[in-house]
Protein backbone atom coordinates (compact mmCIF):
# COMPACT_ATOMS: atom_id res chain seq x y z
CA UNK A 1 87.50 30.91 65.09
CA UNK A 2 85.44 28.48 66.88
CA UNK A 3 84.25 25.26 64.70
CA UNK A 4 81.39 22.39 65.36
CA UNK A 5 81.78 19.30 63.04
CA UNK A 6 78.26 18.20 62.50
CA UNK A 7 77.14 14.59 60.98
CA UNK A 8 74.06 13.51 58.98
CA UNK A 9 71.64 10.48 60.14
CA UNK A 10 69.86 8.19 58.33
CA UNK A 11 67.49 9.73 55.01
CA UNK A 12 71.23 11.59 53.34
CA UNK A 13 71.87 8.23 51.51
CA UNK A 14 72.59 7.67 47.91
CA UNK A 15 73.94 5.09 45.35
CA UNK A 16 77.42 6.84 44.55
CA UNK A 17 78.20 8.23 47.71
CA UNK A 18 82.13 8.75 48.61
CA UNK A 19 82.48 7.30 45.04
CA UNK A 20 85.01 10.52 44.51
CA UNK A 21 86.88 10.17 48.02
CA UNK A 22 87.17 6.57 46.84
CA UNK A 23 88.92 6.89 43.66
CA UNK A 24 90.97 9.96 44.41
CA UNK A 25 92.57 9.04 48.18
CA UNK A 26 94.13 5.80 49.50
CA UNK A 27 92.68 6.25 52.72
CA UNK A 28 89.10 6.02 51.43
CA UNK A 29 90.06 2.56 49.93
CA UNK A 30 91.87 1.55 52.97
CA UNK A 31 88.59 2.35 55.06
CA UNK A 32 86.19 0.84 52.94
CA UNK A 33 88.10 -2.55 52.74
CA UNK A 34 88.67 -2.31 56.50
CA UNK A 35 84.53 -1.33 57.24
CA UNK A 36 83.97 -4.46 54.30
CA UNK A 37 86.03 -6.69 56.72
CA UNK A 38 85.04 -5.99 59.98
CA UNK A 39 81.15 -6.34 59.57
CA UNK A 40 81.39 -8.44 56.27
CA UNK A 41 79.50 -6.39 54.53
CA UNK A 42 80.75 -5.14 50.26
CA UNK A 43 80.78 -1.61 50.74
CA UNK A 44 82.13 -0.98 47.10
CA UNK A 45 78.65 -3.13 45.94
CA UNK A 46 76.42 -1.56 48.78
CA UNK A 47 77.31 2.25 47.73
CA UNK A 48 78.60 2.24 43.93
CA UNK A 49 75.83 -0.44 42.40
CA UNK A 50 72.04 -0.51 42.30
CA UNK A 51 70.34 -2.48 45.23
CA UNK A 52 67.81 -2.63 47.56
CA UNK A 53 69.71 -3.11 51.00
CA UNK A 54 70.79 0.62 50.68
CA UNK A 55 67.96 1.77 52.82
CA UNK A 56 67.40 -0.83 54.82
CA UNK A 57 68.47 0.32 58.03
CA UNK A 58 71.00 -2.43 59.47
CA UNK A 59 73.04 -1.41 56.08
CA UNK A 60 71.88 2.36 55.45
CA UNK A 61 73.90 3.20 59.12
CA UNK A 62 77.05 1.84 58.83
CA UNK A 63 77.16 3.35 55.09
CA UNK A 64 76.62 6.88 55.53
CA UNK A 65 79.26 6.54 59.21
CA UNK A 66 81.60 5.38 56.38
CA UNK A 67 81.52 7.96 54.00
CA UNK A 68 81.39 10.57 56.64
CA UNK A 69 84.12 9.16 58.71
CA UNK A 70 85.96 9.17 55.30
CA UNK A 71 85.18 12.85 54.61
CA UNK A 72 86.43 14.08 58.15
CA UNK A 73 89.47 11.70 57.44
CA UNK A 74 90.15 13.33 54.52
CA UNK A 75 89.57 17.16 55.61
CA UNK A 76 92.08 16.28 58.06
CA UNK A 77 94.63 15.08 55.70
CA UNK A 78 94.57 18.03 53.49
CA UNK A 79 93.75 20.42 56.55
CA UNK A 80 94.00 19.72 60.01
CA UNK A 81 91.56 21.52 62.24
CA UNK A 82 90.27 20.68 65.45
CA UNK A 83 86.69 21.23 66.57
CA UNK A 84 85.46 22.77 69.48
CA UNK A 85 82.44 20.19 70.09
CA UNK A 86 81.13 17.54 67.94
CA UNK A 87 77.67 16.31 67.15
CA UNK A 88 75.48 14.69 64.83
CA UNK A 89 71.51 14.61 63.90
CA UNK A 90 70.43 10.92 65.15
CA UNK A 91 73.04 8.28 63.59
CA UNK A 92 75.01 10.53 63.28
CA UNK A 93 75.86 11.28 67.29
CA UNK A 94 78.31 8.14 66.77
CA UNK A 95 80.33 9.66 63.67
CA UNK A 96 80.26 12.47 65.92
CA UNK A 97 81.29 10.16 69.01
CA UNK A 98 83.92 8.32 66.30
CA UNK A 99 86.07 11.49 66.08
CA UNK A 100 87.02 11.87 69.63
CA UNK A 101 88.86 8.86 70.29
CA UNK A 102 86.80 7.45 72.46
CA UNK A 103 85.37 5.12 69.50
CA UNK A 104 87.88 3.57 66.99
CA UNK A 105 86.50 3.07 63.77
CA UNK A 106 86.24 -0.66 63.81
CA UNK A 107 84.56 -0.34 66.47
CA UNK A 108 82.30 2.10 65.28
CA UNK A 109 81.49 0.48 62.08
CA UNK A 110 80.03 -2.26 63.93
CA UNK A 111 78.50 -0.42 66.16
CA UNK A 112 76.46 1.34 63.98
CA UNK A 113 75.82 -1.78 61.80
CA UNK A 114 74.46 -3.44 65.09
CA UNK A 115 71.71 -0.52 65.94
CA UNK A 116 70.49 -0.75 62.41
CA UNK A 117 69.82 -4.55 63.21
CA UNK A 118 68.45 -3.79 66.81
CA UNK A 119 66.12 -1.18 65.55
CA UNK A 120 64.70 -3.35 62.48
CA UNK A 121 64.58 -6.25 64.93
CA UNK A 122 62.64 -3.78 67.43
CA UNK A 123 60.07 -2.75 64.77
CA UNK A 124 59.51 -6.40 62.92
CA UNK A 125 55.92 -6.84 62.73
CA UNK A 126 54.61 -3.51 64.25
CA UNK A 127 53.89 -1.35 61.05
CA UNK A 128 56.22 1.07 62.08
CA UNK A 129 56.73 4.50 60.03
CA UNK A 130 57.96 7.94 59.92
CA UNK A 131 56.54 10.97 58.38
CA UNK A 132 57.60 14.53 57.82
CA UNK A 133 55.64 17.28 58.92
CA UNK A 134 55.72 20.61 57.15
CA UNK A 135 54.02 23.95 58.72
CA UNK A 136 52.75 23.56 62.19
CA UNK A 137 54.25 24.85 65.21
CA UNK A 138 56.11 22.69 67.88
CA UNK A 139 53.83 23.46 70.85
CA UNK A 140 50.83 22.63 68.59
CA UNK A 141 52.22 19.68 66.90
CA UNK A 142 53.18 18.21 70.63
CA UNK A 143 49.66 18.48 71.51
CA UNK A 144 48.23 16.96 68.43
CA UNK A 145 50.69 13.77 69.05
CA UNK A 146 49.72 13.75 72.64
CA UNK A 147 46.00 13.82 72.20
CA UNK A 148 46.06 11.23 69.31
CA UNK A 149 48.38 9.20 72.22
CA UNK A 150 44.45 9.33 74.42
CA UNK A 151 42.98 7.85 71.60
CA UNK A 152 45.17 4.93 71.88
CA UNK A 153 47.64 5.86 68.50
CA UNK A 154 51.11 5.12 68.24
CA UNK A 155 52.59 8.90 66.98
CA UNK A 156 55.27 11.03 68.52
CA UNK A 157 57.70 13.80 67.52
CA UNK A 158 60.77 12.48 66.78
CA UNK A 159 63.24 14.50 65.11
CA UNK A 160 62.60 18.38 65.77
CA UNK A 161 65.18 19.34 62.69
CA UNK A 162 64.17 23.10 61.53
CA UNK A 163 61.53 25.79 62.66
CA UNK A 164 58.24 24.10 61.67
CA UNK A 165 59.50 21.07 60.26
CA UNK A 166 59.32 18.01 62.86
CA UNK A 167 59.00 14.13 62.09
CA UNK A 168 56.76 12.20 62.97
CA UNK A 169 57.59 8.22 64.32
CA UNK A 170 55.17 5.76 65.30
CA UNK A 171 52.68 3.19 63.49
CA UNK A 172 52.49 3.44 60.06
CA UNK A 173 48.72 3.31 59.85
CA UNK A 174 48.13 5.83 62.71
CA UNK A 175 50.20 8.07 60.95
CA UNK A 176 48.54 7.71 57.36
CA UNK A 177 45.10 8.35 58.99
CA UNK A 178 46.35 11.35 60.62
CA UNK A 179 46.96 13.24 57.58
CA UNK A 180 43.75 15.05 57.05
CA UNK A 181 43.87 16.28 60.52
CA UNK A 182 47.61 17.36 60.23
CA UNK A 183 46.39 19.30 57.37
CA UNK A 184 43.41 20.77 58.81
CA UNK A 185 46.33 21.70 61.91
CA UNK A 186 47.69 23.74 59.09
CA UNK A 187 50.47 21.56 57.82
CA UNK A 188 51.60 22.13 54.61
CA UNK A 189 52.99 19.19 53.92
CA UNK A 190 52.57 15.43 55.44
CA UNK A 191 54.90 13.06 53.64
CA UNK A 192 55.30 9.55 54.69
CA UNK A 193 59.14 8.44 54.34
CA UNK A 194 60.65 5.52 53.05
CA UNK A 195 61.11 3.89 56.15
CA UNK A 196 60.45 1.10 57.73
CA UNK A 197 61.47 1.76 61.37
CA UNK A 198 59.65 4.12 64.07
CA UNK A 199 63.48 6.18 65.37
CA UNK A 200 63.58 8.00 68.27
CA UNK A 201 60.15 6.94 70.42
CA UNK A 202 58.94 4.26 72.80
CA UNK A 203 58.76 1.90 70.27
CA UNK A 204 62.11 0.91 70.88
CA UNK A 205 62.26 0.71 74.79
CA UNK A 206 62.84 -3.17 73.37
CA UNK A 207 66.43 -3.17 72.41
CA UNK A 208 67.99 0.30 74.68
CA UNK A 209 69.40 -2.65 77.43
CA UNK A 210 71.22 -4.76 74.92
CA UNK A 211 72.35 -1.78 72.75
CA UNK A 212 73.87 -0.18 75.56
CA UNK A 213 75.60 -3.78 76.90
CA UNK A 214 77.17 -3.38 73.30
CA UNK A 215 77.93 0.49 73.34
CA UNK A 216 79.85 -0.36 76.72
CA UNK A 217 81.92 -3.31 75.13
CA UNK A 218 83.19 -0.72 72.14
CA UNK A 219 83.19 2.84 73.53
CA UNK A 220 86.37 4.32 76.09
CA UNK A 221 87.21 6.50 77.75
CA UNK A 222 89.48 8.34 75.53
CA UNK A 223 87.43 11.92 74.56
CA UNK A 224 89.88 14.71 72.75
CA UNK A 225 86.72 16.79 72.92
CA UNK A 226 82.61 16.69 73.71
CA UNK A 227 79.96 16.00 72.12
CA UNK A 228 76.46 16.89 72.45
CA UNK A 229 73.74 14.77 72.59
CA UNK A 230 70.91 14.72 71.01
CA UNK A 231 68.29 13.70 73.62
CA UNK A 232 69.23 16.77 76.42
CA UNK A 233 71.39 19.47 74.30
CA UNK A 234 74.27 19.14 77.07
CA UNK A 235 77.96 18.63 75.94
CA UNK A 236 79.50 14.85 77.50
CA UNK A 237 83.19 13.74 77.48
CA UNK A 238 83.66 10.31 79.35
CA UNK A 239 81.93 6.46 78.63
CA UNK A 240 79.47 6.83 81.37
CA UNK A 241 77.49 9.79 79.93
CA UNK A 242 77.71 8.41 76.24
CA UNK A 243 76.04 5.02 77.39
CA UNK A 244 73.50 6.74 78.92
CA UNK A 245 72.90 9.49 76.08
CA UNK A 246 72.93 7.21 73.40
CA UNK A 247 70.53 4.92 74.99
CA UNK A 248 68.13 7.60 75.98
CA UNK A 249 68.54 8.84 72.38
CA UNK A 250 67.04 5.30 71.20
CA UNK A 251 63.25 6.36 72.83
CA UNK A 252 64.00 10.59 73.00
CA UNK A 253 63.53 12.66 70.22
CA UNK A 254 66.33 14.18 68.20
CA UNK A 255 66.66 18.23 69.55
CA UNK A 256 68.65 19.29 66.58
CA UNK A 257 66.96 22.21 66.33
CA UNK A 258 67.43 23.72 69.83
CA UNK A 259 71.07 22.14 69.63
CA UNK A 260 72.19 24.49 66.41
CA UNK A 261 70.46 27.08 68.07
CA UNK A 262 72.33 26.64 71.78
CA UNK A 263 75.62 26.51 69.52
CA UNK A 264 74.79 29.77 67.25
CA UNK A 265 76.51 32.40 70.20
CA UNK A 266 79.16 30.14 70.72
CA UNK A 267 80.01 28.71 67.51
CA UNK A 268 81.31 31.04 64.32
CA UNK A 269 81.68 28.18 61.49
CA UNK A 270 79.93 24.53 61.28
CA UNK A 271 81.08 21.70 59.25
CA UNK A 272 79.33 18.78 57.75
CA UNK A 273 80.82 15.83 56.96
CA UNK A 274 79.11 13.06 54.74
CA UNK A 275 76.78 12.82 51.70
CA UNK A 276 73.69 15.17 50.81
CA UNK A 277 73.90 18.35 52.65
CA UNK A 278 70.92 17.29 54.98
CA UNK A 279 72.24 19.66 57.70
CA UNK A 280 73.83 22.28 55.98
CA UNK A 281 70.06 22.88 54.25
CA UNK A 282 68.40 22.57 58.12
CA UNK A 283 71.10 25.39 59.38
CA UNK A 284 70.16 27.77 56.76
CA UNK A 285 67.04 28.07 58.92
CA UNK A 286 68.70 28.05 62.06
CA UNK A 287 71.77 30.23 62.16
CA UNK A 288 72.94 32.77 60.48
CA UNK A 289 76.60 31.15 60.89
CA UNK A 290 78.07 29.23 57.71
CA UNK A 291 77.66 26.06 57.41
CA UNK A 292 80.17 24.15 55.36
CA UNK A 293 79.11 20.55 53.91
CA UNK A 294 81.80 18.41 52.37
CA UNK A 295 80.82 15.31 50.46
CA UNK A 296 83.04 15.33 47.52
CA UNK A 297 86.27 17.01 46.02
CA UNK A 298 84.70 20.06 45.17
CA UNK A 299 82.75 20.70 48.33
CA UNK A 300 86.21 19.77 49.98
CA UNK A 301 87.99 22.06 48.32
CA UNK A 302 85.62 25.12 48.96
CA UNK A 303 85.00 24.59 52.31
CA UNK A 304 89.49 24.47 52.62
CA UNK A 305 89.20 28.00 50.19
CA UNK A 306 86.51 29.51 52.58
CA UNK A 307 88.16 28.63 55.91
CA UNK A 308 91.71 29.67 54.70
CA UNK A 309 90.13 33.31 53.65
């Protein structure tokens, strides 16, 4: 059997998440003290009580890596597997990087923590927004962003996730007063997210220098396996490609779609690691392989049951 580990982005957060992994494993505690003192951040208070810096971005990244670099720890304590390739939707390229080798988790944990920072620091004061789009087709959702782009608005696709479901990243206001012509385009649904950053587009040409001066300080050269990127679909296994992809993933959009469906003939079983089941949902409607999501004990257990089968 051939596997692909897959990891969630940003937008599969919740208070409570890895609360389970936490309380039944050692390793889970180990790794949230060591993520608490490496970016000085509670993790315990950040995922298991009520606040606000949950979703905002600089703390929503480095909290869902956790709890999915917890999850893969943990499927690998109580069944060893090795992948074929690795990947992840956005954010989740680095929890996908983190499993090779060539990205220790300290190192990762900041990492991520730092691109949260860069792209709130990128987006300060621009109105910047994402929105879901429901309905239309990609060729005529491309065109609709690139004629709005003549009229001088700030809109692109940036996250192509399932067959007519693409989001939308750019200014907050262009994207609000674009609604009644996304639904006269046939959408059937235009919902602004809870977000307050514009992923994946030019409006973050701002910070891809320094973020890639402080990929190249943390990532190595030590791959065990590929991963694929997000921005061109193609598998990389050494520093130099991962600089480059993750940069150009900054400012490219997110091909998740296409990348599921490049996998589908060479791939027989995916699995998900971290909270929410964001991707295993999206493959439904991309391959008719299984997809496998573990985010708890029970999930973890089933997805061990299926496999062994």
């Amino acid at each position: 059997m051939k596997y692909a580990f897959i990891f969630p982005g940003q937008g599969s957060q919740n208070i409570g998440m890895g609360k389970e992994f936490y309380d039944n494993f050692s390793s889970a505690k180990e790794l949230f003290e060591n993520a608490s003192d490496t970016i000085k951040i509670d993790f315990k208070k950040l995922l298991f009580e009520n606040n606000e810096q949950i979703n905002q971005t600089a703390f929503t990244q480095p909290a869902i890596f956790l709890v999915s670099y917890i999850a893969h720890t943990i499927f690998q304590e109580e069944f060893p597997l090795l992948p074929n390739i690795a990947l992840g939707h956005s954010l989740g390229e680095i929890s996908a990087l983190s499993i090779t080798g060539a990205l220790c988790f300290e190192n990762a944990i900041t990492l991520t923590h730092k691109r949260g920072e860069l792209m709130q620091k990128a987006c300060e004061g621009k109105n910047a927004g994402m929105m879901v789009v429901v309905g239309i087709e990609d060729e005529k959702l491309q065109n609709f962003c690139y004629q709005k782009q003549t009229e001088g608005k700030s809109i692109w696709c940036a996250n192509y996730n399932a067959e007519g479901q693409i989001v939308l990243a750019g200014k907050k206001s262009d994207l609000i007063e674009s609604e009644p012509d996304l639904k006269a385009l046939g959408a059937k649904r235009a919902l602004l997210l809870p977000m307050s950053v514009a992923s994946h587009c030019p409006m973050l040409e701002d910070i891809c220098e320094e973020f890639k001066g402080l990929a190249n300080a943390l990532i190595t050269e030590d791959f065990s396996l590929s991963v694929l990127s997000n921005a061109t679909m193609q598998p990389y296994n050494n520093k130099q490609e991962a600089l480059e992809l993750l940069t150009k993933q900054l400012t490219q959009p997110v091909l998740y779609k296409q990348s599921i469906q490049k996998l589908n003939d060479k791939i027989d079983i995916f699995i998900e690691f971290g909270h929410g089941g964001v991707l295993k949902g999206l493959n439904k409607r991309l391959s008719e392989k299984p997809t496998f999501s573990i985010a708890n004990l029970a999930s973890l257990n089933e997805t061990i049951s299926q496999i062994q089968k």
